[in-house]
PDB file of N, CA and C in Angstrom:
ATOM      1  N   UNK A   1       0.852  -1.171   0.000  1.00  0.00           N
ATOM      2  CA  UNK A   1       0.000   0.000   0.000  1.00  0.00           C
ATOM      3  C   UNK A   1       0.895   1.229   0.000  1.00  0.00           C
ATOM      4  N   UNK A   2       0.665   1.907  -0.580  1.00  0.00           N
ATOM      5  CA  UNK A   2       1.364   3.449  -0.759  1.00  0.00           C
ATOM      6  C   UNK A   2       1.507   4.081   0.634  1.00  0.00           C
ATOM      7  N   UNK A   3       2.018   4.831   0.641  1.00  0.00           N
ATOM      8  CA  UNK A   3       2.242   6.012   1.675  1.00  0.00           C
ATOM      9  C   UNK A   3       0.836   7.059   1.602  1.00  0.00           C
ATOM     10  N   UNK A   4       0.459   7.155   0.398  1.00  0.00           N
ATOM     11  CA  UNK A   4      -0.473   8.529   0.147  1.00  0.00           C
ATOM     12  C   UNK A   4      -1.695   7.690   0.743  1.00  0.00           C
ATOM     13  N   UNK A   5      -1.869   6.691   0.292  1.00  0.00           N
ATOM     14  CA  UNK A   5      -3.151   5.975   0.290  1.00  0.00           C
ATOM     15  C   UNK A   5      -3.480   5.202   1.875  1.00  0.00           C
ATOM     16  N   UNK A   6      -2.323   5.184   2.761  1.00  0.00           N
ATOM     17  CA  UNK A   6      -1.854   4.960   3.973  1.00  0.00           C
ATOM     18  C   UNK A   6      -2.396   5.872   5.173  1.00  0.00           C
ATOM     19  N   UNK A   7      -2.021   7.400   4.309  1.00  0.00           N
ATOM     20  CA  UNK A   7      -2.383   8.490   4.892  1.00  0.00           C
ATOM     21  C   UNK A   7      -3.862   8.955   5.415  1.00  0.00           C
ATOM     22  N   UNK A   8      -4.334   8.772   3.918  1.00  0.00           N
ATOM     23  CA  UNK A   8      -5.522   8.786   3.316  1.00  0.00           C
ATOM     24  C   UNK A   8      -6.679   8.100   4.246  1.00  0.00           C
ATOM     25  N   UNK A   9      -6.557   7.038   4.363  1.00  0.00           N
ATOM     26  CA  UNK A   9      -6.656   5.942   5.183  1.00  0.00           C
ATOM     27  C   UNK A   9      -6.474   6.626   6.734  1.00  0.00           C
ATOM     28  N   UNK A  10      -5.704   6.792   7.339  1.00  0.00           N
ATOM     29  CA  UNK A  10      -5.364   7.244   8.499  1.00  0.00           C
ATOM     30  C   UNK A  10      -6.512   8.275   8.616  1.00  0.00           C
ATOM     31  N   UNK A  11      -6.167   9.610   8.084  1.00  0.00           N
ATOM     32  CA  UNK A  11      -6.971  10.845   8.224  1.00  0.00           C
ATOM     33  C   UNK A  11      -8.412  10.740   8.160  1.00  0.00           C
ATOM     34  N   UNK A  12      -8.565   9.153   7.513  1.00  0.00           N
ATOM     35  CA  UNK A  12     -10.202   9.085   7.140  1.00  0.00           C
ATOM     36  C   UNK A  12     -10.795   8.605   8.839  1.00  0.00           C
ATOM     37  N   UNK A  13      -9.859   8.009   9.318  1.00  0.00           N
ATOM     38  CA  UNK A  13     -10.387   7.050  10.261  1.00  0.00           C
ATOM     39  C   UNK A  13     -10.304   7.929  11.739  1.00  0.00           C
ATOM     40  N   UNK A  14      -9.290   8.809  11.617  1.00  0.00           N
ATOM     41  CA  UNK A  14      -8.642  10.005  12.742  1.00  0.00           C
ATOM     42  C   UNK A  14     -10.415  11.005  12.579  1.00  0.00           C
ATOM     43  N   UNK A  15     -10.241  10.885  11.224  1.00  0.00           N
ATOM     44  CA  UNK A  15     -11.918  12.187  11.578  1.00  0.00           C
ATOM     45  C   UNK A  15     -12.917  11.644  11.970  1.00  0.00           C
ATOM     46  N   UNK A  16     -13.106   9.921  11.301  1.00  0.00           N
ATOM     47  CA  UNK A  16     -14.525   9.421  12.623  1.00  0.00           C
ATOM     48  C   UNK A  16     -14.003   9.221  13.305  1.00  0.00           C
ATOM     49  N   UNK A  17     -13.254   8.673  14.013  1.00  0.00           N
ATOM     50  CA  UNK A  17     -12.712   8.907  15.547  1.00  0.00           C
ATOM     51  C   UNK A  17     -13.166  10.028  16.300  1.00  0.00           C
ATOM     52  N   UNK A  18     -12.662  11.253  15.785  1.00  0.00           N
ATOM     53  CA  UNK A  18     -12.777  12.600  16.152  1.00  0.00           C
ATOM     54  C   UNK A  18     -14.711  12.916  16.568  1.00  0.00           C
ATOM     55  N   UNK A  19     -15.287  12.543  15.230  1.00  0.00           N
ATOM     56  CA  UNK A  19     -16.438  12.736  14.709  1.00  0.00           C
ATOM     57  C   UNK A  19     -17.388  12.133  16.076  1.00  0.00           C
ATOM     58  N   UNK A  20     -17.277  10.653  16.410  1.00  0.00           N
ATOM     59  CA  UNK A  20     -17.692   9.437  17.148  1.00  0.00           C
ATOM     60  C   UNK A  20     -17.180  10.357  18.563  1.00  0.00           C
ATOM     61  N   UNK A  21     -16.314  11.222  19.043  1.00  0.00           N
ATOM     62  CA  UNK A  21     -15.814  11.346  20.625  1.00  0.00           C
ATOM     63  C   UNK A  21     -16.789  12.788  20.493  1.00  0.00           C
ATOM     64  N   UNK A  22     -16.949  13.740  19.444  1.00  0.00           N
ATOM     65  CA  UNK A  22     -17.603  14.882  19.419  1.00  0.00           C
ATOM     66  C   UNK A  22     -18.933  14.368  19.779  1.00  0.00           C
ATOM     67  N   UNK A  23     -19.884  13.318  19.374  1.00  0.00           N
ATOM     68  CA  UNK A  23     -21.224  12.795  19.480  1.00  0.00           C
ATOM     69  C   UNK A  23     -21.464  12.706  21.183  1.00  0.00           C
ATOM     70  N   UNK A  24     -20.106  12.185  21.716  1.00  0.00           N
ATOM     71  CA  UNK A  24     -20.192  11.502  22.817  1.00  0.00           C
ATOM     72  C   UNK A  24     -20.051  12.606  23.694  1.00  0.00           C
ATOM     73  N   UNK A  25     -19.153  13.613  23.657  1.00  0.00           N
ATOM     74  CA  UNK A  25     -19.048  15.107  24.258  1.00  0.00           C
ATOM     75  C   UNK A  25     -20.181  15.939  24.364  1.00  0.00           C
ATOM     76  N   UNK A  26     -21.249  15.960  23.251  1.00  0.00           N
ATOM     77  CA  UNK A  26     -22.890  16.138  22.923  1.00  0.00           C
ATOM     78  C   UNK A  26     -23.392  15.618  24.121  1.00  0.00           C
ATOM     79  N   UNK A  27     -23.350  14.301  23.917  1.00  0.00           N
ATOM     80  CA  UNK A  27     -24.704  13.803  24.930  1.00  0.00           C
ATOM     81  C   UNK A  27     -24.276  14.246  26.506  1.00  0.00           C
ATOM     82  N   UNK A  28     -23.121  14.677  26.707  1.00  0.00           N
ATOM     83  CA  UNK A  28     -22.760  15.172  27.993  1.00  0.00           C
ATOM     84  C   UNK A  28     -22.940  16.481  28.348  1.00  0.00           C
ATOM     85  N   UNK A  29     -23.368  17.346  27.185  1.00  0.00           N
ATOM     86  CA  UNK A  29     -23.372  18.866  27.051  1.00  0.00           C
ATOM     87  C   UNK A  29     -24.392  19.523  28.219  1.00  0.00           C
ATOM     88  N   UNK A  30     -25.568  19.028  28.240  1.00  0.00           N
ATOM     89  CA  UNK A  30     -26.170  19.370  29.178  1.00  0.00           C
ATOM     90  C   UNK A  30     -26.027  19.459  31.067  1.00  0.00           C
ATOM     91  N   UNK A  31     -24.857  18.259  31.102  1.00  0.00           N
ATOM     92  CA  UNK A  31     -24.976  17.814  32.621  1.00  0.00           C
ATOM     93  C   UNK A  31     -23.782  19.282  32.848  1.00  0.00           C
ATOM     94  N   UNK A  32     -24.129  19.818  33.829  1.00  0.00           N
ATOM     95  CA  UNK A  32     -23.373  20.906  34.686  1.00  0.00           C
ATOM     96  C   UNK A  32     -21.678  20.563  35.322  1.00  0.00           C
ATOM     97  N   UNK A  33     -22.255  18.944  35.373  1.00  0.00           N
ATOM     98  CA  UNK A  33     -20.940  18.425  36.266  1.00  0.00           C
ATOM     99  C   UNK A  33     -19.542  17.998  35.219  1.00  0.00           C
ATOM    100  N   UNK A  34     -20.196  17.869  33.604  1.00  0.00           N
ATOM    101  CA  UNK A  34     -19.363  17.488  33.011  1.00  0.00           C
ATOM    102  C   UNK A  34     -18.589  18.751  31.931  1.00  0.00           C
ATOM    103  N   UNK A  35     -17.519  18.365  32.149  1.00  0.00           N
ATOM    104  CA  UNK A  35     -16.563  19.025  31.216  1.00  0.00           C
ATOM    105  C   UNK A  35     -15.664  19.168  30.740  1.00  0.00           C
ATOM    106  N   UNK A  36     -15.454  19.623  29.494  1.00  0.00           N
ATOM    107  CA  UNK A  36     -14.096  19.155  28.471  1.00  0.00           C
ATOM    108  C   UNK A  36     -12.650  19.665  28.733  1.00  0.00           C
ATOM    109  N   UNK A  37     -11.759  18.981  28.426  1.00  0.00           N
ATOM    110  CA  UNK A  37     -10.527  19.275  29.355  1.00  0.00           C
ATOM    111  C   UNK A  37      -9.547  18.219  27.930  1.00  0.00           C
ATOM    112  N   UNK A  38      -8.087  17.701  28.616  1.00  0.00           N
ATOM    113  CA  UNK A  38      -7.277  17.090  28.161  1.00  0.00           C
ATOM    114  C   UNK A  38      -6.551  16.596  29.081  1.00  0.00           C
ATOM    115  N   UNK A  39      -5.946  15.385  28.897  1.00  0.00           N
ATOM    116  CA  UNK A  39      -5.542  14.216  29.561  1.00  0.00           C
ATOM    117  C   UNK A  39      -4.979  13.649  28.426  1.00  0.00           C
ATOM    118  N   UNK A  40      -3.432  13.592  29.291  1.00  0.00           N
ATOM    119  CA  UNK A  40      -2.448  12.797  28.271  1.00  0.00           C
ATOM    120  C   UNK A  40      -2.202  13.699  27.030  1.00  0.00           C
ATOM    121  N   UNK A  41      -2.488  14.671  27.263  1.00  0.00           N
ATOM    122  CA  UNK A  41      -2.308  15.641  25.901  1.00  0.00           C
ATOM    123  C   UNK A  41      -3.555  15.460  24.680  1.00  0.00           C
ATOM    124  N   UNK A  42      -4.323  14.335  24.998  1.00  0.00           N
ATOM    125  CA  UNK A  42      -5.721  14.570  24.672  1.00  0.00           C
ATOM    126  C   UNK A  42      -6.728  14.329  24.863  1.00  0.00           C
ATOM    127  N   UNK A  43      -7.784  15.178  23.806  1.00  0.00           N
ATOM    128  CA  UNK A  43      -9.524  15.833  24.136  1.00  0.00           C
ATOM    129  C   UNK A  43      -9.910  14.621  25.374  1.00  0.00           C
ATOM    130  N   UNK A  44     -10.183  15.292  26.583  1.00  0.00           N
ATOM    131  CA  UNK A  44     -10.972  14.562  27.381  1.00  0.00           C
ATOM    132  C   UNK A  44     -12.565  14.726  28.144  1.00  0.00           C
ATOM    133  N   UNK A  45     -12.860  14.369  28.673  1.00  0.00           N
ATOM    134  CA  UNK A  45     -14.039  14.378  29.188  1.00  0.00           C
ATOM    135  C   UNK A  45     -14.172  14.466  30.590  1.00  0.00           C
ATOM    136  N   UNK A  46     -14.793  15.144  31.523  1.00  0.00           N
ATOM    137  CA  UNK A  46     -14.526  15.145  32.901  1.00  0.00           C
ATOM    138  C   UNK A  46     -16.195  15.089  33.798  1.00  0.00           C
ATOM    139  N   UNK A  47     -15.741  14.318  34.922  1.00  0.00           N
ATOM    140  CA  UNK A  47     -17.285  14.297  35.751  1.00  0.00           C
ATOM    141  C   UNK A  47     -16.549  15.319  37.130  1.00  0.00           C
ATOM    142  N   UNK A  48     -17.203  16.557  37.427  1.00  0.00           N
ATOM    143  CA  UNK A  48     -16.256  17.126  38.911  1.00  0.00           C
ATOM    144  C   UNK A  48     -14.979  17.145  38.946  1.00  0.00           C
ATOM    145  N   UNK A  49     -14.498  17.283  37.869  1.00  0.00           N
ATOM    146  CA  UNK A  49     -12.944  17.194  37.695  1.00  0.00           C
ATOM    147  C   UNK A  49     -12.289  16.392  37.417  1.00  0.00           C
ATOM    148  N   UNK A  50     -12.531  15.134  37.777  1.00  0.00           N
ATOM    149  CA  UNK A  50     -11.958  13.860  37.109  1.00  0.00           C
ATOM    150  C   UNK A  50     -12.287  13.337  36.165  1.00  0.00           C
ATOM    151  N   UNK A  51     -10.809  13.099  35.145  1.00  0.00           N
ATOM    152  CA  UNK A  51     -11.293  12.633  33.937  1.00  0.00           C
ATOM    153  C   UNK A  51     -12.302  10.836  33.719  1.00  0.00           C
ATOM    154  N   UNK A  52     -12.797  11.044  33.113  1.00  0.00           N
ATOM    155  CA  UNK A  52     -13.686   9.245  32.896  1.00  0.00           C
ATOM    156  C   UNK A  52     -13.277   9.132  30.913  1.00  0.00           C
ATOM    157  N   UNK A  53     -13.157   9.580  30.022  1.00  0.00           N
ATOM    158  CA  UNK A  53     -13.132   9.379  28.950  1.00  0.00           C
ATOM    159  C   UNK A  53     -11.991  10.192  28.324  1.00  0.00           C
ATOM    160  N   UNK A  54     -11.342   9.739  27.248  1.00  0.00           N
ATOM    161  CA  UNK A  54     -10.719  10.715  26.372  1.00  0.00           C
ATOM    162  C   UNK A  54     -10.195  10.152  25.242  1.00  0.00           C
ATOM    163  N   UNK A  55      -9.887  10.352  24.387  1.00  0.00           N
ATOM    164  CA  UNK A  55     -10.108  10.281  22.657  1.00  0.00           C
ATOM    165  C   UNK A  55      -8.025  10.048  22.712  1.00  0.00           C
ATOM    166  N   UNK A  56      -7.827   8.756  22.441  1.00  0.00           N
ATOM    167  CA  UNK A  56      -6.354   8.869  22.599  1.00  0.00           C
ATOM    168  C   UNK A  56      -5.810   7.980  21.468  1.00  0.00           C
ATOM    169  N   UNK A  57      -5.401   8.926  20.381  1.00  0.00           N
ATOM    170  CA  UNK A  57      -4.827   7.839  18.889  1.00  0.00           C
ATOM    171  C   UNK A  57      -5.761   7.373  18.144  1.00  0.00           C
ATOM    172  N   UNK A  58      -7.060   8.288  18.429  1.00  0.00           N
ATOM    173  CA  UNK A  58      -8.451   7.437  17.956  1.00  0.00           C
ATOM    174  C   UNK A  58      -8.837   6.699  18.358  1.00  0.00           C
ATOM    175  N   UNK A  59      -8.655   6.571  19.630  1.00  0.00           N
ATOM    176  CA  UNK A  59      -9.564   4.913  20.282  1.00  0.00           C
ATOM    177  C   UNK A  59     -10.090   6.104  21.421  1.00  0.00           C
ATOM    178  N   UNK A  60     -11.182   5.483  22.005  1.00  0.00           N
ATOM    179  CA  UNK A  60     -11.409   5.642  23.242  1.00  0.00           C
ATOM    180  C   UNK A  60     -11.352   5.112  24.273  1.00  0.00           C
ATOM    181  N   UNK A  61     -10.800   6.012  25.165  1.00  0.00           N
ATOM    182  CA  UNK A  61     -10.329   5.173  26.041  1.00  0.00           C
ATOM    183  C   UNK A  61     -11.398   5.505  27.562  1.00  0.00           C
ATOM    184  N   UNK A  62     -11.271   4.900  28.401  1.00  0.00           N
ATOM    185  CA  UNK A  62     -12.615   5.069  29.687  1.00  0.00           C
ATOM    186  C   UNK A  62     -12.248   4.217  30.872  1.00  0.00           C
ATOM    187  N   UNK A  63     -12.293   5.094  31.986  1.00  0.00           N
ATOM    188  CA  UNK A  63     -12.589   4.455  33.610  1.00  0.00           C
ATOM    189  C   UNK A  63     -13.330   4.025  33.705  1.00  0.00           C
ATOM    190  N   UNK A  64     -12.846   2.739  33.669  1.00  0.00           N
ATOM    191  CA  UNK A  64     -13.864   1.606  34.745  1.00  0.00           C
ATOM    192  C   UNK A  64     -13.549   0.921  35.541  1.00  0.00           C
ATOM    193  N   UNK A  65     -14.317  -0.055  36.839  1.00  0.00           N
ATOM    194  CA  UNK A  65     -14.163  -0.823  37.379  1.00  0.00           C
ATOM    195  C   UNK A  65     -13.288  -2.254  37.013  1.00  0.00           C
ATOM    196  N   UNK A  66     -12.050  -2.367  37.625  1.00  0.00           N
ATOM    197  CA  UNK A  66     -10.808  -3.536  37.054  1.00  0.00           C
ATOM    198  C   UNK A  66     -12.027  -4.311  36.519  1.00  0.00           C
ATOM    199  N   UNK A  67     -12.632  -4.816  37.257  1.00  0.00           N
ATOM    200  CA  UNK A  67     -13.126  -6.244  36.770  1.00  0.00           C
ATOM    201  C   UNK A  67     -14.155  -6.375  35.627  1.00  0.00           C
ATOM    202  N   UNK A  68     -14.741  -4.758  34.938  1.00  0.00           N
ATOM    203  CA  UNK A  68     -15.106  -4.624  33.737  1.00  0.00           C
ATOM    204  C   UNK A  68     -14.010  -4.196  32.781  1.00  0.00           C
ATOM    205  N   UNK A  69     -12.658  -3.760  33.178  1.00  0.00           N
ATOM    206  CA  UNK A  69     -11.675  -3.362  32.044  1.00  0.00           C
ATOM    207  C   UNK A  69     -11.034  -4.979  31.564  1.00  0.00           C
ATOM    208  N   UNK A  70     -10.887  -5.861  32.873  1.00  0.00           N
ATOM    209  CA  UNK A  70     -11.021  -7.269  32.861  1.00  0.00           C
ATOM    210  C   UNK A  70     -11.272  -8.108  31.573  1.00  0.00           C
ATOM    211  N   UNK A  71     -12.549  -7.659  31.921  1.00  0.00           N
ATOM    212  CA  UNK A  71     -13.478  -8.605  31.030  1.00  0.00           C
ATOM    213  C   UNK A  71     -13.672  -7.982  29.463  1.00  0.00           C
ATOM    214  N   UNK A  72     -13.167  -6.529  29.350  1.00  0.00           N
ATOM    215  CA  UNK A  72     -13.464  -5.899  28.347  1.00  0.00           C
ATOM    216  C   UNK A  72     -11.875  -6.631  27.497  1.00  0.00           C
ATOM    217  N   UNK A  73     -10.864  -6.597  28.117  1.00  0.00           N
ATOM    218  CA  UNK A  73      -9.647  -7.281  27.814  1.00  0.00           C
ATOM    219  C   UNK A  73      -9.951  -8.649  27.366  1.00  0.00           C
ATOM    220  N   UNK A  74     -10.269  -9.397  28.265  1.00  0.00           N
ATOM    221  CA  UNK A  74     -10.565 -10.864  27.660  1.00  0.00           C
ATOM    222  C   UNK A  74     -11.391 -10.853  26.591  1.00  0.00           C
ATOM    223  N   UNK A  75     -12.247 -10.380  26.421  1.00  0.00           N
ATOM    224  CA  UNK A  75     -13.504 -10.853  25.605  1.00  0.00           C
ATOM    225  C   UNK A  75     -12.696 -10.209  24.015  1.00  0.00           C
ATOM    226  N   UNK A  76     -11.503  -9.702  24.416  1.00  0.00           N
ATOM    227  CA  UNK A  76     -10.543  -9.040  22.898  1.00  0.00           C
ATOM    228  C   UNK A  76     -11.443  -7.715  22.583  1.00  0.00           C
ATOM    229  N   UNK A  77     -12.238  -6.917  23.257  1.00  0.00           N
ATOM    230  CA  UNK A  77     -12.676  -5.717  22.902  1.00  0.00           C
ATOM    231  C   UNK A  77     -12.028  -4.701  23.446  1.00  0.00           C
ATOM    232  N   UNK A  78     -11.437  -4.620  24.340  1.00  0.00           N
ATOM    233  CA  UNK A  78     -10.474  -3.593  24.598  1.00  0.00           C
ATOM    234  C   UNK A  78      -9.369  -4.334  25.118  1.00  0.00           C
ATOM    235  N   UNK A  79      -8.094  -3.324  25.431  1.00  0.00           N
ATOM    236  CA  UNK A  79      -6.820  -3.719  25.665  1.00  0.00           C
ATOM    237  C   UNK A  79      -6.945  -2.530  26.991  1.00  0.00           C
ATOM    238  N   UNK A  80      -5.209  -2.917  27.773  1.00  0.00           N
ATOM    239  CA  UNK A  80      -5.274  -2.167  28.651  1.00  0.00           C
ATOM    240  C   UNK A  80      -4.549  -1.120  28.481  1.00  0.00           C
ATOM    241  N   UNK A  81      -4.928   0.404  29.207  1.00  0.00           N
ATOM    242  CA  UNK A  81      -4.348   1.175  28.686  1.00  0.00           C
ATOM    243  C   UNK A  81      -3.386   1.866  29.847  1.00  0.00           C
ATOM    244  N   UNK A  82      -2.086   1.854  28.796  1.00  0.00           N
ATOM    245  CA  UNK A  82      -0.625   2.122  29.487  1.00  0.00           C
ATOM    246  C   UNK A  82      -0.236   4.033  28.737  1.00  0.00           C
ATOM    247  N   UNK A  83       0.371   4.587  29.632  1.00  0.00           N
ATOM    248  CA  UNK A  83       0.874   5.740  30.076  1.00  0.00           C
ATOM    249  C   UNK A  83       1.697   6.066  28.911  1.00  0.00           C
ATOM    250  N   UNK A  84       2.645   4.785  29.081  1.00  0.00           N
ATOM    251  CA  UNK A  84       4.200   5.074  28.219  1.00  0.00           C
ATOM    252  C   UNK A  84       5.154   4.533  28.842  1.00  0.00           C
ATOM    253  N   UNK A  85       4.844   4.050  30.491  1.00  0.00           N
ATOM    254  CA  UNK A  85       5.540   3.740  31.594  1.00  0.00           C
ATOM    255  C   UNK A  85       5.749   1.788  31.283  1.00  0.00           C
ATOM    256  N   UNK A  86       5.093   1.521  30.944  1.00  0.00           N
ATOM    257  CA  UNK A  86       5.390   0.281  30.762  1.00  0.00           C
ATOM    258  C   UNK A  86       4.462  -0.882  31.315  1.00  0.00           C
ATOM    259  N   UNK A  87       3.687   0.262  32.232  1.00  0.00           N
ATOM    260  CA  UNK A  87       2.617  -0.720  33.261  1.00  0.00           C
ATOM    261  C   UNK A  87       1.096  -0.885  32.635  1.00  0.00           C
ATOM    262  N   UNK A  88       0.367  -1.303  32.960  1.00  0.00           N
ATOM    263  CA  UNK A  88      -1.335  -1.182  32.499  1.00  0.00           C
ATOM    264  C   UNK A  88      -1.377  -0.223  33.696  1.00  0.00           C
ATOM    265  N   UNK A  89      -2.616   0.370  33.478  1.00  0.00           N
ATOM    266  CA  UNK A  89      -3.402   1.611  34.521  1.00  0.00           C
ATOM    267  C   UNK A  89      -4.114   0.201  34.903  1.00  0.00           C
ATOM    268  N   UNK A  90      -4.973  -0.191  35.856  1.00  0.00           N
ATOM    269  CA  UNK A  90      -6.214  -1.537  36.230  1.00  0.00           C
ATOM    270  C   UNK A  90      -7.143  -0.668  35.543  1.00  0.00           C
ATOM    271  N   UNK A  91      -7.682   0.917  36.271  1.00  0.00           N
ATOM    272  CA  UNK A  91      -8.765   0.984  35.822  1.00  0.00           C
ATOM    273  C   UNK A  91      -9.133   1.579  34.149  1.00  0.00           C
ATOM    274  N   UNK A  92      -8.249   1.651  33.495  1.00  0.00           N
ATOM    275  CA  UNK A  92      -8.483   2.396  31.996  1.00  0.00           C
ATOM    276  C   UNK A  92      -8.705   1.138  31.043  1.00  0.00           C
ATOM    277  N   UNK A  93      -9.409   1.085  30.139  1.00  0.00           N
ATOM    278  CA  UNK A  93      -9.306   0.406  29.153  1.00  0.00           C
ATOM    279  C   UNK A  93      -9.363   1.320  27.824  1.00  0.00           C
ATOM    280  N   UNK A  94      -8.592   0.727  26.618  1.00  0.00           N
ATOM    281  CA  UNK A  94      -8.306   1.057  25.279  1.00  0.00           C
ATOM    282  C   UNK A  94      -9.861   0.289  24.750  1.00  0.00           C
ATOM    283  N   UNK A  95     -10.652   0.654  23.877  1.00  0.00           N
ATOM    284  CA  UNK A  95     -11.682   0.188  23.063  1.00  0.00           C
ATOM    285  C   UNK A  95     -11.431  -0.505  22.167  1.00  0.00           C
ATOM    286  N   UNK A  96     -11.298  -1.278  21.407  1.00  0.00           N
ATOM    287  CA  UNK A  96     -10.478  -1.274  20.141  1.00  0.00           C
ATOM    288  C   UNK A  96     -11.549  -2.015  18.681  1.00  0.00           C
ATOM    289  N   UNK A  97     -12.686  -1.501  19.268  1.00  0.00           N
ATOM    290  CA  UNK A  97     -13.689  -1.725  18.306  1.00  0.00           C
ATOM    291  C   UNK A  97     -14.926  -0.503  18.605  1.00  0.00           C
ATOM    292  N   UNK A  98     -16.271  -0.966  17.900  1.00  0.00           N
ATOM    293  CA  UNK A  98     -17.000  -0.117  17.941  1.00  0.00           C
ATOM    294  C   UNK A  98     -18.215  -0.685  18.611  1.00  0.00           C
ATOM    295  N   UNK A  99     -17.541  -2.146  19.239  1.00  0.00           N
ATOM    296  CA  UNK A  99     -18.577  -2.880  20.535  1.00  0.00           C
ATOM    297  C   UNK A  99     -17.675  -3.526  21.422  1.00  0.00           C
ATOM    298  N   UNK A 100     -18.409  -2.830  22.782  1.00  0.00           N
ATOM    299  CA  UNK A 100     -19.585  -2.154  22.890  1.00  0.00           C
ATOM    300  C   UNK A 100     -19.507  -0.889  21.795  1.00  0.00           C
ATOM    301  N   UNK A 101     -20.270  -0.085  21.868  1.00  0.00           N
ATOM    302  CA  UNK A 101     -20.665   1.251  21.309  1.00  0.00           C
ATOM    303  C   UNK A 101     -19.845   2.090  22.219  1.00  0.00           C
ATOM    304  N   UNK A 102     -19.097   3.114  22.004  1.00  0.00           N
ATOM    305  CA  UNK A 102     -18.735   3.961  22.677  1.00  0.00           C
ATOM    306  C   UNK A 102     -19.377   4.643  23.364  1.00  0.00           C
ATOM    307  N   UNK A 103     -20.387   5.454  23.369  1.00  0.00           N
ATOM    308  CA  UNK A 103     -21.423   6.143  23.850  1.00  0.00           C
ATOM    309  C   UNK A 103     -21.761   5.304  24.924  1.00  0.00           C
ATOM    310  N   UNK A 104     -22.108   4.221  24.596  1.00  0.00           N
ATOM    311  CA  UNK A 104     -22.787   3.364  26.083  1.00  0.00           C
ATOM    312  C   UNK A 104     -21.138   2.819  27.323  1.00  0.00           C
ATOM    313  N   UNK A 105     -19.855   2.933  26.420  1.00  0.00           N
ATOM    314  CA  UNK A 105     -18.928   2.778  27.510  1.00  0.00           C
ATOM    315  C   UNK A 105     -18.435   4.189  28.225  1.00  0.00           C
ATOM    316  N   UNK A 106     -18.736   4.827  27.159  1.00  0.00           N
ATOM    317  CA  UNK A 106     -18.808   7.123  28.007  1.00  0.00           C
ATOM    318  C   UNK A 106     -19.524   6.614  28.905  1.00  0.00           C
ATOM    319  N   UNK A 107     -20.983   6.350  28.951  1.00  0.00           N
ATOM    320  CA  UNK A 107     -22.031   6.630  30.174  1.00  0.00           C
ATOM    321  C   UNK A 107     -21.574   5.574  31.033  1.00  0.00           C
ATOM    322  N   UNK A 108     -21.127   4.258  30.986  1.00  0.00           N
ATOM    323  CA  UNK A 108     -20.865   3.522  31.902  1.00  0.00           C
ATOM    324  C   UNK A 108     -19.739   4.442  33.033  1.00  0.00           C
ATOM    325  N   UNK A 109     -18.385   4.759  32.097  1.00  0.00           N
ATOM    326  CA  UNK A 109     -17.256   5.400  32.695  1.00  0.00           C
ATOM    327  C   UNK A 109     -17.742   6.649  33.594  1.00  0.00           C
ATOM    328  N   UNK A 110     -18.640   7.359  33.258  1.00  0.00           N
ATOM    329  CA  UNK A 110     -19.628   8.485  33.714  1.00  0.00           C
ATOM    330  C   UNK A 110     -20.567   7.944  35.573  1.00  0.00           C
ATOM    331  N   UNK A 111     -20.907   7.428  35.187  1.00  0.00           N
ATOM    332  CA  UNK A 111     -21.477   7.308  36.539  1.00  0.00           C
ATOM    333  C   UNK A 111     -20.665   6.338  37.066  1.00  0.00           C
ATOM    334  N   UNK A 112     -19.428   5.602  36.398  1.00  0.00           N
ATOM    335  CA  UNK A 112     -18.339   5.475  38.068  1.00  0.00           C
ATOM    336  C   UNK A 112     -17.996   6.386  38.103  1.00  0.00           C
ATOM    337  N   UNK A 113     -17.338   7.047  37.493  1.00  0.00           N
ATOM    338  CA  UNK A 113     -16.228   8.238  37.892  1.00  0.00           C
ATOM    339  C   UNK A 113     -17.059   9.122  39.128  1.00  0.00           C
ATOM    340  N   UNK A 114     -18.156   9.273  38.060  1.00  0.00           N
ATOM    341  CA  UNK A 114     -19.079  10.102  39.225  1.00  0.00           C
ATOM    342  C   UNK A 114     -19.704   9.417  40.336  1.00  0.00           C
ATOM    343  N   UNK A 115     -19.812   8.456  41.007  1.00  0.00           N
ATOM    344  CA  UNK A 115     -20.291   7.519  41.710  1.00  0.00           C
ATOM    345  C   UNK A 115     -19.019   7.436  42.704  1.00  0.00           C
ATOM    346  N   UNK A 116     -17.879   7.838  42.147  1.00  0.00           N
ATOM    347  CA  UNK A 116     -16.451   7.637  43.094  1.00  0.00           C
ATOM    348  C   UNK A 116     -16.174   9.185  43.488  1.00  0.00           C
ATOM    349  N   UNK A 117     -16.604  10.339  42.556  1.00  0.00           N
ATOM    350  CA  UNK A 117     -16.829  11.837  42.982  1.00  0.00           C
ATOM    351  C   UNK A 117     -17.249  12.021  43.751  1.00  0.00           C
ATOM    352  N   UNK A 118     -18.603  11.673  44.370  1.00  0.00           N
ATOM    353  CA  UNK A 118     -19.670  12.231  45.264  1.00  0.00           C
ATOM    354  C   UNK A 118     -19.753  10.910  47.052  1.00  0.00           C
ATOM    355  N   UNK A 119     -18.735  10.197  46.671  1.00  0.00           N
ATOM    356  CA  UNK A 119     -19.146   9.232  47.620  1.00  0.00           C
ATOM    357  C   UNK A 119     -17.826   9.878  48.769  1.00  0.00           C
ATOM    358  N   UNK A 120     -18.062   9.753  50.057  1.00  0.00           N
ATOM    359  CA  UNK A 120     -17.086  10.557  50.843  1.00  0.00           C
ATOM    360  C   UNK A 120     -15.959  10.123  51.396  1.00  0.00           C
ATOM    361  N   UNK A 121     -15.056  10.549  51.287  1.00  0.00           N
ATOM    362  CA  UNK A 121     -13.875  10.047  51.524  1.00  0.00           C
ATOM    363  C   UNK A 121     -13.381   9.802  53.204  1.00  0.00           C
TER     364      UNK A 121
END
């Protein structure tokens, strides 16, 4: 495959990527508690300040509970997602498809994050 057509390819898939995390930033537009920020140097998503989602290389990536990033790993739909450091994070997972649906793993990541926000320390 060419370089141009490589590119081509890339940029096509970088704008639904882009396109698919903008939809998901939408359905959050209304809640007061949520808001857009960056993490890791990119577009993220925040519940009270802590990030739950963010758009990283075109995948999405999302906080969850180990034992759903777990299972999201095994089942080969997501991978785990590492820093640069060499380690897995437990609670982040990489998506690496379009199932689940992103939108429904935003809202999952959404009310833990926020479920771990509001509960008292």
């Amino acid at each position: 495959m060419s370089e141009t057509i490589r590119t081509a390819k890339s940029e096509k898939a970088s704008a639904a990527a882009d396109a698919s995390f903008s939809r998901i930033a939408n359905t959050f537009a209304k809640d007061p508690r949520v808001t857009a920020g960056t993490a890791f140097a990119s577009p993220g998503l925040k519940v009270d300040g802590k990030i739950f989602a963010m758009l990283v290389k075109g995948r999405l990536v999302v906080k969850l509970p180990r034992e759903r990033v777990d299972e999201l790993v095994r089942s080969g739909r997501g991978r785990n997602f590492e820093t640069g450091r060499g380690s897995p994070m437990k609670e982040w997972v990489v998506l690496t498809g379009r199932t689940p649906s992103w939108l429904a793993c935003a809202r999952e990541a959404h009310a833990f994050v926020a479920a771990d926000t509001s509960s008292p320390t």
